[in-house]
C-alpha atoms as a PDB file:
ATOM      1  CA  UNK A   1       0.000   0.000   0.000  1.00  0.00           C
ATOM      2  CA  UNK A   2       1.249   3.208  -0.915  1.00  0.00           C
ATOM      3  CA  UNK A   3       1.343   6.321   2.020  1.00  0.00           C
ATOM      4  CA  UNK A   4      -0.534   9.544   1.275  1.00  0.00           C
ATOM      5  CA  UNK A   5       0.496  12.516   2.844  1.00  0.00           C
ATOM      6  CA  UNK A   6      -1.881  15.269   3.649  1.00  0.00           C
ATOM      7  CA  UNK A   7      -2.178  18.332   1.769  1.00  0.00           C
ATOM      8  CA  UNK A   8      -4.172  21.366   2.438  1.00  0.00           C
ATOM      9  CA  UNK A   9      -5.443  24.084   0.431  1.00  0.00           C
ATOM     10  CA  UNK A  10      -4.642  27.425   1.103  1.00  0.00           C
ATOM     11  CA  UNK A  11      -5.376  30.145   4.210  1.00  0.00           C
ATOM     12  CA  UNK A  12      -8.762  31.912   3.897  1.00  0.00           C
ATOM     13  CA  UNK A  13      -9.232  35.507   4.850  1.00  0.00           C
ATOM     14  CA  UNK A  14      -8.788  36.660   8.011  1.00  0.00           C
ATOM     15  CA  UNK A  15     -11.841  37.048   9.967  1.00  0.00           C
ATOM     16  CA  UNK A  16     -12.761  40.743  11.499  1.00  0.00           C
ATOM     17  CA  UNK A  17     -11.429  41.712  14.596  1.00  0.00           C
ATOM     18  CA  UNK A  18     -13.645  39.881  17.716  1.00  0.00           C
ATOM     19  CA  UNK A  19     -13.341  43.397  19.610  1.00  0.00           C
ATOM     20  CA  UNK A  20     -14.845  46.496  18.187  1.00  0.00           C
ATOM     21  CA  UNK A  21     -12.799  48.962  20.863  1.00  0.00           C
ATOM     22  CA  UNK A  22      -9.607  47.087  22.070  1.00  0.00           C
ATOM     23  CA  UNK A  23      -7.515  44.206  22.329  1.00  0.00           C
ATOM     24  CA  UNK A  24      -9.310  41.121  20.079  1.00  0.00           C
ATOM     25  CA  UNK A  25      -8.464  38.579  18.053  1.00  0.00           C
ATOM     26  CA  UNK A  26      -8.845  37.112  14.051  1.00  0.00           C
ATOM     27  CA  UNK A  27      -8.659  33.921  12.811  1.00  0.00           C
ATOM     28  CA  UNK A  28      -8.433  31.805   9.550  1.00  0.00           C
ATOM     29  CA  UNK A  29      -9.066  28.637   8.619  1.00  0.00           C
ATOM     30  CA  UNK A  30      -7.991  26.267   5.826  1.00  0.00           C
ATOM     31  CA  UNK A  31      -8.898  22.904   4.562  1.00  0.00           C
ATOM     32  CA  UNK A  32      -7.886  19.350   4.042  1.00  0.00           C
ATOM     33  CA  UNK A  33      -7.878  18.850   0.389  1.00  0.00           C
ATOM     34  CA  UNK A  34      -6.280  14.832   0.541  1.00  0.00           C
ATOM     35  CA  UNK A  35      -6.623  13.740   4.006  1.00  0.00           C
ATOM     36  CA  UNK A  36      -3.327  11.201   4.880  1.00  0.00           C
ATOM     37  CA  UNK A  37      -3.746   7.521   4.096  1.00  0.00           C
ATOM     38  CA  UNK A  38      -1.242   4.725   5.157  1.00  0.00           C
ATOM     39  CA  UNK A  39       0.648   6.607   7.774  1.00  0.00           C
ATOM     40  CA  UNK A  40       1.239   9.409   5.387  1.00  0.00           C
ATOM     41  CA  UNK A  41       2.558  12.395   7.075  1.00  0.00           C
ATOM     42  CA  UNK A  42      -0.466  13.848   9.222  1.00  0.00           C
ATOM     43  CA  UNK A  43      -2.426  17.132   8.613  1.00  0.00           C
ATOM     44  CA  UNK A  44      -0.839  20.853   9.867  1.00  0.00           C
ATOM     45  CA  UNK A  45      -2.835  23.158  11.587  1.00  0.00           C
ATOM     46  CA  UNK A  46      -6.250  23.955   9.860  1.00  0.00           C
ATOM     47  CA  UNK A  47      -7.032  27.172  12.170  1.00  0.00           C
ATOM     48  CA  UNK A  48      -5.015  30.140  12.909  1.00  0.00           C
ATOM     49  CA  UNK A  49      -5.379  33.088  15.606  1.00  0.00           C
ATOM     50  CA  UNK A  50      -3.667  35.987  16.144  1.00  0.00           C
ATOM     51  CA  UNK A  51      -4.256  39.356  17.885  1.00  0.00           C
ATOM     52  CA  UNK A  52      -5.560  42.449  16.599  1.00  0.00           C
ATOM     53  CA  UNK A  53      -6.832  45.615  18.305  1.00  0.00           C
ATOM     54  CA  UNK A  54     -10.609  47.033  17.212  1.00  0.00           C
ATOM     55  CA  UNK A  55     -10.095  50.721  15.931  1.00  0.00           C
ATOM     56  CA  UNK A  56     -13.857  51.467  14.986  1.00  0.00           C
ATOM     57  CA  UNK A  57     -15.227  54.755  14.525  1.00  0.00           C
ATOM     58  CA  UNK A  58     -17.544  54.222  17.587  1.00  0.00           C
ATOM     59  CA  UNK A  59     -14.188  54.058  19.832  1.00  0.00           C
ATOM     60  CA  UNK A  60     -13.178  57.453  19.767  1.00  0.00           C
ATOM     61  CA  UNK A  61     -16.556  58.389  21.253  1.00  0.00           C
ATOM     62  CA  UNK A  62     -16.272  55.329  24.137  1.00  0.00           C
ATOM     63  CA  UNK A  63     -12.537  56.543  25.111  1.00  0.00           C
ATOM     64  CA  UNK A  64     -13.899  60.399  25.732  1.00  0.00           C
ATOM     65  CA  UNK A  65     -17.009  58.643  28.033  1.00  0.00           C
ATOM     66  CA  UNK A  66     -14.393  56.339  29.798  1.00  0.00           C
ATOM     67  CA  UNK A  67     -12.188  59.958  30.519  1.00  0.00           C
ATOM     68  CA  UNK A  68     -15.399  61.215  32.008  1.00  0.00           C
ATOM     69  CA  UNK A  69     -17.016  58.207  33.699  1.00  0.00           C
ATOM     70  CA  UNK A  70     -14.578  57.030  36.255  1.00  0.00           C
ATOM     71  CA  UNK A  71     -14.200  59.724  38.855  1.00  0.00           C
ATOM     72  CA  UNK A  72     -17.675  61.493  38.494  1.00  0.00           C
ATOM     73  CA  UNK A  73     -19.083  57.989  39.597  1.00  0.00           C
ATOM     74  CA  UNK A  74     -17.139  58.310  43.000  1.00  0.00           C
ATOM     75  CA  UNK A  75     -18.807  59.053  46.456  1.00  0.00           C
ATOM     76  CA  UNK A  76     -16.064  61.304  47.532  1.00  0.00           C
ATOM     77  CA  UNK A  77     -15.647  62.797  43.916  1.00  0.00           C
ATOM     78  CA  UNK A  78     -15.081  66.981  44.898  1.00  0.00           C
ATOM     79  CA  UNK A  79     -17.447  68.706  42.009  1.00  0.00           C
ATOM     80  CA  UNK A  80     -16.418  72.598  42.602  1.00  0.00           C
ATOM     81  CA  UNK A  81     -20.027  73.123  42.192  1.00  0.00           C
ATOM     82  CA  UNK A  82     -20.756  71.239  45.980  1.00  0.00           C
ATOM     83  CA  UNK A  83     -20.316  73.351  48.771  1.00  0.00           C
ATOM     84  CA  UNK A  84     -17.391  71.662  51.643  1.00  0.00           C
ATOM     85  CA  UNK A  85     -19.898  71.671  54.146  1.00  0.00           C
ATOM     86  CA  UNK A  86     -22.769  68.951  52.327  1.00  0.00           C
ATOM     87  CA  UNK A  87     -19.391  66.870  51.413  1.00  0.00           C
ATOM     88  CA  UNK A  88     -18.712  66.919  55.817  1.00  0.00           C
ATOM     89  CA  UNK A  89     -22.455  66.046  56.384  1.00  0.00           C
ATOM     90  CA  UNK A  90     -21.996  62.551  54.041  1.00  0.00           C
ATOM     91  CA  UNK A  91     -19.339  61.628  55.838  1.00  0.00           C
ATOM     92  CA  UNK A  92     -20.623  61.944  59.244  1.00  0.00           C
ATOM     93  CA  UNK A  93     -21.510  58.247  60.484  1.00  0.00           C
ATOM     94  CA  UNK A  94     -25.013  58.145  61.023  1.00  0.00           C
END
């Protein structure tokens, strides 16, 4: 009996990044075009991943929120429009 080796046909197109904002990642994929017979040398990888980072339109808008959000979110967060004394009267153990 004579050994067939696999062989594969070639990558596809990489897939869109999985994160729209951010770190992500892509993949690919190929086939099997003669799938090994007779201890023929086995199949490579059919799938590949990497990393990619998401640089959509909509991100600009989500990294000015994020700038914003944090802090004003904060109990103790001093707004200069508060006057000192209501910040004392939270913090007064009831």
């Amino acid at each position: 009996m004579l050994s067939v080796d696999c062989m594969v046909g070639s990558w596809g197109p990489w897939s869109k990044c999985s994160s729209l904002c951010g770190v992500g990642s892509k993949d690919r994929t190929r086939q099997v075009t003669v799938p090994p017979r007779n201890g023929g040398t086995p199949c490579p990888d059919l799938k590949q991943r990497r990393g990619c980072f998401g640089d959509s339109p909509v991100c600009d808008t989500a990294k000015e929120v994020a700038k914003i959000l944090p802090d004003s979110y904060k109990r103790d967060f001093k707004d200069p429009w508060r006057r000192p004394h209501m910040l004392l009267k939270e913090k007064q153990p009831r």
